[in-house]
C-alpha atoms as a PDB file:
ATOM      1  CA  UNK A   1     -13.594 -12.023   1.788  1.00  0.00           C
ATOM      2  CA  UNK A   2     -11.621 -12.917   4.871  1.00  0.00           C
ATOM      3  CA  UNK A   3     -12.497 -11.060   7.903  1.00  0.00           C
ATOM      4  CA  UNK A   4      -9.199 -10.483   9.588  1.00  0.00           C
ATOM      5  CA  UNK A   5     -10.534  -9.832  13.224  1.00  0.00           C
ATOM      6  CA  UNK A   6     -13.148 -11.472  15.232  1.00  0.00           C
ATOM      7  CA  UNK A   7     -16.695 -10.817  14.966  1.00  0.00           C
ATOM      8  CA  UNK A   8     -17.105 -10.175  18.225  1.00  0.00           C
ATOM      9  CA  UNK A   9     -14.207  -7.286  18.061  1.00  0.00           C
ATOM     10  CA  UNK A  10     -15.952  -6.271  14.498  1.00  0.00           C
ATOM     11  CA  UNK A  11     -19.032  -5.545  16.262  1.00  0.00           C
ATOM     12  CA  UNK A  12     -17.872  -3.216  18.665  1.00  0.00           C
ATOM     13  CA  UNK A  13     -15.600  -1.311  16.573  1.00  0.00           C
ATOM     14  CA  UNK A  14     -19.160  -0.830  14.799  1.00  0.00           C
ATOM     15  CA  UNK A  15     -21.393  -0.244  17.770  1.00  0.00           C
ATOM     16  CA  UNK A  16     -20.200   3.070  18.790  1.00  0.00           C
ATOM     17  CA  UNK A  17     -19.886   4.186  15.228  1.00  0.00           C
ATOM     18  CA  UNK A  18     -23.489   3.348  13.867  1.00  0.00           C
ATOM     19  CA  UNK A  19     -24.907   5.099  17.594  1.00  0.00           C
ATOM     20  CA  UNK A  20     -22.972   7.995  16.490  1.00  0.00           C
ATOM     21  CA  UNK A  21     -24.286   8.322  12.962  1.00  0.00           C
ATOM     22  CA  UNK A  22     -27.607   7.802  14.197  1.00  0.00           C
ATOM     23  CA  UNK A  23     -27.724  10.581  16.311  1.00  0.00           C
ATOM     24  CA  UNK A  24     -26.022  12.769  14.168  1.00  0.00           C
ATOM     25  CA  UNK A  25     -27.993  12.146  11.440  1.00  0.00           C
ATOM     26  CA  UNK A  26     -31.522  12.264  13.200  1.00  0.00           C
ATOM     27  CA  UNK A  27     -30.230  15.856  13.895  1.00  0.00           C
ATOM     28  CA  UNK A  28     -29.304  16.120  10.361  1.00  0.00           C
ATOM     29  CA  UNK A  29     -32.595  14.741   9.243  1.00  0.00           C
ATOM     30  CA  UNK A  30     -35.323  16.718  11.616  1.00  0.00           C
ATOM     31  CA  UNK A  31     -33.325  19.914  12.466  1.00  0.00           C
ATOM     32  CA  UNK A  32     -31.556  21.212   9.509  1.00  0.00           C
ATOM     33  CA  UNK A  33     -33.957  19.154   6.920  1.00  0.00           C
ATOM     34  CA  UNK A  34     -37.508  19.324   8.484  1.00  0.00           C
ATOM     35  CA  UNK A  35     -36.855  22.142  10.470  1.00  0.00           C
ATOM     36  CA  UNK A  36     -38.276  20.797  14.005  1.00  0.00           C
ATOM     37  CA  UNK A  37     -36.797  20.010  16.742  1.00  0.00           C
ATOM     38  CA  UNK A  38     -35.538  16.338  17.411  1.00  0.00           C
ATOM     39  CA  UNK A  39     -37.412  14.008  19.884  1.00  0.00           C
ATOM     40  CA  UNK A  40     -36.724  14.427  23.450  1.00  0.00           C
ATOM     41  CA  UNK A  41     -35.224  18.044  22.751  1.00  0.00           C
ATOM     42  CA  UNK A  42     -38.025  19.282  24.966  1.00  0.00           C
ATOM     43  CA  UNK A  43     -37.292  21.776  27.797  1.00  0.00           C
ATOM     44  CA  UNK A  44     -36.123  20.283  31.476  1.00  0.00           C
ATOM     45  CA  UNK A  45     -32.604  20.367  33.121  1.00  0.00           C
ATOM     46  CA  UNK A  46     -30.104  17.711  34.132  1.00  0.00           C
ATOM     47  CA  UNK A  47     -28.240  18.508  37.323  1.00  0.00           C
ATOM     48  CA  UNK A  48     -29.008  21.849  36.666  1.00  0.00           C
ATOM     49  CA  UNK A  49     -28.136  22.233  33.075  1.00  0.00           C
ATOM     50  CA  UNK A  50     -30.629  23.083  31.181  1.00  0.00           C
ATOM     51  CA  UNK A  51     -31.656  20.392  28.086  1.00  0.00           C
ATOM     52  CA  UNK A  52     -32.167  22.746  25.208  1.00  0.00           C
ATOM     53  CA  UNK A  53     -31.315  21.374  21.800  1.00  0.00           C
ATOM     54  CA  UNK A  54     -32.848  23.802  20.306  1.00  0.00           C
ATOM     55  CA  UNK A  55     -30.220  26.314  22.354  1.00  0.00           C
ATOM     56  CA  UNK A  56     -27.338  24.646  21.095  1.00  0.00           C
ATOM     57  CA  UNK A  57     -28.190  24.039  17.533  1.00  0.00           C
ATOM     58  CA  UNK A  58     -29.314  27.051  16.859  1.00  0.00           C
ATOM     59  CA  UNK A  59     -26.029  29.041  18.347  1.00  0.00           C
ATOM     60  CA  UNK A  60     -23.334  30.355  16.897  1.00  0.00           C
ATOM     61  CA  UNK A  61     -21.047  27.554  18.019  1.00  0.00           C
ATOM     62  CA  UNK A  62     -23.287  24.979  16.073  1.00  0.00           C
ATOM     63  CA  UNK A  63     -21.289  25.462  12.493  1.00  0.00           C
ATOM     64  CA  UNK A  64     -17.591  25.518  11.331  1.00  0.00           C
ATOM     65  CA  UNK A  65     -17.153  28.015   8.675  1.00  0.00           C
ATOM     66  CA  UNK A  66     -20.871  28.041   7.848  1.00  0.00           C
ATOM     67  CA  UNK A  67     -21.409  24.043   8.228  1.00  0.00           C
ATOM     68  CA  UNK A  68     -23.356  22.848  11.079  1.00  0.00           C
ATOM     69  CA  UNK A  69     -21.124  20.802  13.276  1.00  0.00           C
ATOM     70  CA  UNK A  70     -23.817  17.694  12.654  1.00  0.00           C
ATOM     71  CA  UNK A  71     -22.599  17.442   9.206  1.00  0.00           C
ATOM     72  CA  UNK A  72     -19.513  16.868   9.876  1.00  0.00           C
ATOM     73  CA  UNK A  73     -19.835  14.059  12.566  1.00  0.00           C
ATOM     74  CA  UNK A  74     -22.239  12.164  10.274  1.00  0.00           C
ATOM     75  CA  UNK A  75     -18.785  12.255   8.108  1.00  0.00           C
ATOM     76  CA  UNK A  76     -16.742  11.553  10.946  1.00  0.00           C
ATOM     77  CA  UNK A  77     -18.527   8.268  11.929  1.00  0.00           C
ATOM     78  CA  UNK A  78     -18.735   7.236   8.285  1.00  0.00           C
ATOM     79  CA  UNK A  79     -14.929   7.658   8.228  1.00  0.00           C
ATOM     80  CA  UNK A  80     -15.217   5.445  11.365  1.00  0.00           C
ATOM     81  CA  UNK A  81     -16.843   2.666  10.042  1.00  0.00           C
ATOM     82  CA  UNK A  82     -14.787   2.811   6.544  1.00  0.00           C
ATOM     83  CA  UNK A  83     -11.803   2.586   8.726  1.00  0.00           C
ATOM     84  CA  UNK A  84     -13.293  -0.316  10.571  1.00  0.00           C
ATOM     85  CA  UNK A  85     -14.297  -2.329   7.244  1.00  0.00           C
ATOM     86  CA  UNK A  86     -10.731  -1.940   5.751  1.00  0.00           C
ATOM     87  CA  UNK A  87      -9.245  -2.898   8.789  1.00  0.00           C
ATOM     88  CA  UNK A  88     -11.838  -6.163   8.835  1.00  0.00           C
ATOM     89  CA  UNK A  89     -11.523  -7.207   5.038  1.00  0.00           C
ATOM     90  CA  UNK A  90      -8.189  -5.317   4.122  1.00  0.00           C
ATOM     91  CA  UNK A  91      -4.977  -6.751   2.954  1.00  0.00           C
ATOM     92  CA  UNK A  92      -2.213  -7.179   5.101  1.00  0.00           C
ATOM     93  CA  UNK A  93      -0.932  -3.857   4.518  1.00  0.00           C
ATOM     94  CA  UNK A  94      -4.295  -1.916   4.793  1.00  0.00           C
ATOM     95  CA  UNK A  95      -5.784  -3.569   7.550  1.00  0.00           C
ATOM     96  CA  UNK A  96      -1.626  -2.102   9.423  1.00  0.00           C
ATOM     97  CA  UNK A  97      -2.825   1.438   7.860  1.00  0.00           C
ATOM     98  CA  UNK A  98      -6.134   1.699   8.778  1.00  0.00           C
ATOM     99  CA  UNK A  99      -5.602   0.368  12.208  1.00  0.00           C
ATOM    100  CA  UNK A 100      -2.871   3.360  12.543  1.00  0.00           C
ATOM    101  CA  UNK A 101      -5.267   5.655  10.804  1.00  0.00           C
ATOM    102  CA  UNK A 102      -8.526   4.782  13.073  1.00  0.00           C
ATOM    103  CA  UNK A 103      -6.502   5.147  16.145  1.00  0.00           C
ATOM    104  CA  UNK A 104      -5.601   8.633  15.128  1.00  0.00           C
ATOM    105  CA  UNK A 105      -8.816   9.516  13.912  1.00  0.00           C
ATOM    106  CA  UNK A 106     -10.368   8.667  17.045  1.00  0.00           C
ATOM    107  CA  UNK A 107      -7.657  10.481  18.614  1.00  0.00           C
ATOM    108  CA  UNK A 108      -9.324  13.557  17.112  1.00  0.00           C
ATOM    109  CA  UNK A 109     -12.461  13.003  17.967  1.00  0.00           C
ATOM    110  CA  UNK A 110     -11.321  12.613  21.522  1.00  0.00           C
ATOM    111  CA  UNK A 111      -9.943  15.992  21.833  1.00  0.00           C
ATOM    112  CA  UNK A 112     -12.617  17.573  20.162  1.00  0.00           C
ATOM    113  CA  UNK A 113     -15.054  16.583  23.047  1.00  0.00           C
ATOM    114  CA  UNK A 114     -14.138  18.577  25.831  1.00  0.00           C
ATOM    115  CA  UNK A 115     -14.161  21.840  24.103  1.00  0.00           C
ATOM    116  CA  UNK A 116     -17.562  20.639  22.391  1.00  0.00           C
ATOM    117  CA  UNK A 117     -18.949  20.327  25.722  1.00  0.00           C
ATOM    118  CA  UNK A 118     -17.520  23.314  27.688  1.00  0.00           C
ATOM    119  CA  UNK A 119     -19.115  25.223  24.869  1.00  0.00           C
ATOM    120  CA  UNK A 120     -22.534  23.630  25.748  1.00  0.00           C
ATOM    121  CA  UNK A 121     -22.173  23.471  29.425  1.00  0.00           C
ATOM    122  CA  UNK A 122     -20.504  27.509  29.759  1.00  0.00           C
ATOM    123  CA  UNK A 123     -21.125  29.401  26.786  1.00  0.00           C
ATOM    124  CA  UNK A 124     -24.641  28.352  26.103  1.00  0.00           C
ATOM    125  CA  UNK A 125     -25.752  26.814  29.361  1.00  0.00           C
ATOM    126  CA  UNK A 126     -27.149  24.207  27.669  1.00  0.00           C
ATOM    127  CA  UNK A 127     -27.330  20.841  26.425  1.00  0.00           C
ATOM    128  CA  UNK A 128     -28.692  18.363  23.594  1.00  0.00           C
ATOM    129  CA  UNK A 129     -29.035  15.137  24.362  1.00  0.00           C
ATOM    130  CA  UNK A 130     -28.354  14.238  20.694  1.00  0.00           C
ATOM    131  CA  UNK A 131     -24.786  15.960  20.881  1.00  0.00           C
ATOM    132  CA  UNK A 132     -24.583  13.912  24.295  1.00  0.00           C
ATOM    133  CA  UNK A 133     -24.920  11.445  22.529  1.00  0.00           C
ATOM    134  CA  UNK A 134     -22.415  11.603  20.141  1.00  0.00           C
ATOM    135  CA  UNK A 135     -19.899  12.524  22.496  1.00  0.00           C
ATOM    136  CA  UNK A 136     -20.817   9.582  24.381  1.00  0.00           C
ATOM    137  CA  UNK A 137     -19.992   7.679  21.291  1.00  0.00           C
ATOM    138  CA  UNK A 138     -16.429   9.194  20.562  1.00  0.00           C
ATOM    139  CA  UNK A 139     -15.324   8.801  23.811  1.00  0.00           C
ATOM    140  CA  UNK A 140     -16.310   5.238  23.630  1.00  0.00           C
ATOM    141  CA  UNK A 141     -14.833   4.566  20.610  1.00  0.00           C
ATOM    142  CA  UNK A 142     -11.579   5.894  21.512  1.00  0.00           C
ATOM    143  CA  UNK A 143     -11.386   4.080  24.702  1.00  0.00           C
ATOM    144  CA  UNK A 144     -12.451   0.774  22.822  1.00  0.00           C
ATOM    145  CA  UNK A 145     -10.153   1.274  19.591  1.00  0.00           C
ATOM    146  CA  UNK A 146      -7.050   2.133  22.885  1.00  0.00           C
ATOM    147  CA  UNK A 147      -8.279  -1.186  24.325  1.00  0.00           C
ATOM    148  CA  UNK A 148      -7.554  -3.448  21.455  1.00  0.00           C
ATOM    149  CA  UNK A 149      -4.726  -1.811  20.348  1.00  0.00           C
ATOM    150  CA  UNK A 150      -3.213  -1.447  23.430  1.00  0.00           C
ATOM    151  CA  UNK A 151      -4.396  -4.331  25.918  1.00  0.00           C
ATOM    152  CA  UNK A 152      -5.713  -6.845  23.811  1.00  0.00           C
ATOM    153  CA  UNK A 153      -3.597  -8.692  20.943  1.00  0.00           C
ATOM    154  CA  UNK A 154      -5.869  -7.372  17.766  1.00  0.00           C
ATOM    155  CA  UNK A 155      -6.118 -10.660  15.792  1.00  0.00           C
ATOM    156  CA  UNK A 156      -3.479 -10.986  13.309  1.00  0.00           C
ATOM    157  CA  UNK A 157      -3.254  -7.474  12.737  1.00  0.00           C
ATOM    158  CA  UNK A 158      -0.945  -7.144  15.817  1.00  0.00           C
ATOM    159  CA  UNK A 159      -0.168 -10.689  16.419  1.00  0.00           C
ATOM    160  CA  UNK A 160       3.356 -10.767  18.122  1.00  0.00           C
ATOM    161  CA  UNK A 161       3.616  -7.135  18.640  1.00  0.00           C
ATOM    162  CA  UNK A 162       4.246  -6.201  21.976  1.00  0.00           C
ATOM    163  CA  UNK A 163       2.397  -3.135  23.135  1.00  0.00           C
ATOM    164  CA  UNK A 164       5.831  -1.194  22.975  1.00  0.00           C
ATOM    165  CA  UNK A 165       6.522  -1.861  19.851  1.00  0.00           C
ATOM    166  CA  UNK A 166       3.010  -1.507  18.326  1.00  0.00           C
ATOM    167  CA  UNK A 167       2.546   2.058  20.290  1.00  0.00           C
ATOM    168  CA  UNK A 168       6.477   2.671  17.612  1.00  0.00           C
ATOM    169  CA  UNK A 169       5.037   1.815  15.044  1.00  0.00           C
ATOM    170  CA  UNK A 170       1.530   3.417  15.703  1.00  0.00           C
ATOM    171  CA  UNK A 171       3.889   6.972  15.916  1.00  0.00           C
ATOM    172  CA  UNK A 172       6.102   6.609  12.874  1.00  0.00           C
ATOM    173  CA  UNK A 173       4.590   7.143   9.260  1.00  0.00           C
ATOM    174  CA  UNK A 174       5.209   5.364   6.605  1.00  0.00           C
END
C-alpha cells in the first residue's frame, strides 16, 4: 500500500486519537464493566473544582438516550482513526473524502466540548480527569487536523491547493 502522507503527519493524526480511545475505553472497561472507579478518580480538587469521576459518571448527564456518553467517544475516536487510515492508504478520491469528512467530524467533536465541560464544571461541580482527558484530545485533534489542512500543504492530498480554494472545496459536497 502507498501511504499518501508522511509518517510523521500519520503519526499525529493518530496520537490524539489512540489517547482518546484509551481513556475512553479505560472508563468503558473499569466503570461500566467492572464497576469501580478508574485510577486516579480519587477525591481532591483542581483550582477549586472538585475531581470526582465518580460524580460525573454516575449523573444524569453521563448518557444520551440511555448510552453512557463513554460509549460513544470510544466510537468517535475509532471513526477518527478510520478516517485517518483512508486518508493514509486511500485512493485518490477517498483519501479527498475522508480528509473533508475528518475535518468535519472533528468539527463535531469540537463543539461538543464546551457544553461537555460546562456540564461538569456548573451542573455537577465536578470533574473526571478521564473526560479531561478526552476533551483534551478533541480539541487537539481539531486544532492539528485545522493545521494541516489549513497551514500546511497536506502531501499530495492538497498539493497545489491554495488554502482558499481547499477551505471551497472543504464546504461544497459532492
Amino acid at each position: 500500500m502507498k501511504l499518501r502522507i508522511s509518517k510523521m503527519k500519520l503519526f499525529i493524526l493518530v496520537l490524539m486519537s489512540i489517547i482518546g480511545l484509551a481513556a475512553s475505553l479505560e472508563v468503558v472497561i473499569t466503570y461500566y464493566t467492572l464497576n469501580q472507579l478508574p485510577p486516579f478518580c480519587g477525591q481532591g480538587s483542581l483550582f477549586g473544582i472538585r475531581l470526582d469521576c465518580g460524580a460525573v459518571l454516575g449523573s444524569t448527564y453521563s448518557t444520551i438516550f440511555g448510552v453512557p456518553l463513554e460509549f460513544l467517544a470510544v466510537g468517535y475516536f475509532v471513526v477518527n482513526l478510520a478516517l485517518v487510515y483512508l486518508i493514509a492508504f486511500g485512493s485518490d478520491r477517498v483519501s479527498h473524502r475522508s480528509l473533508r469528512t475528518l475535518f468535519g467530524w472533528r468539527f463535531i467533536g469540537i463543539i461538543l466540548v464546551p457544553y461537555l465541560v460546562f456540564v461538569e464544571v456548573v451542573l455537577i461541580k465536578a470533574i473526571c480527569v478521564y473526560c479531561t482527558i478526552m476533551h483534551v484530545a478533541i480539541v487537539a485533534d481539531f486544532v492539528i487536523i485545522s493545521y494541516l489542512l489549513f497551514f500546511k500543504p497536506f502531501d499530495s492530498l492538497t498539493a497545489g491547493l491554495s488554502p482558499p480554494s481547499l477551505a471551497m472545496e472543504l464546504s461544497t459536497s459532492d
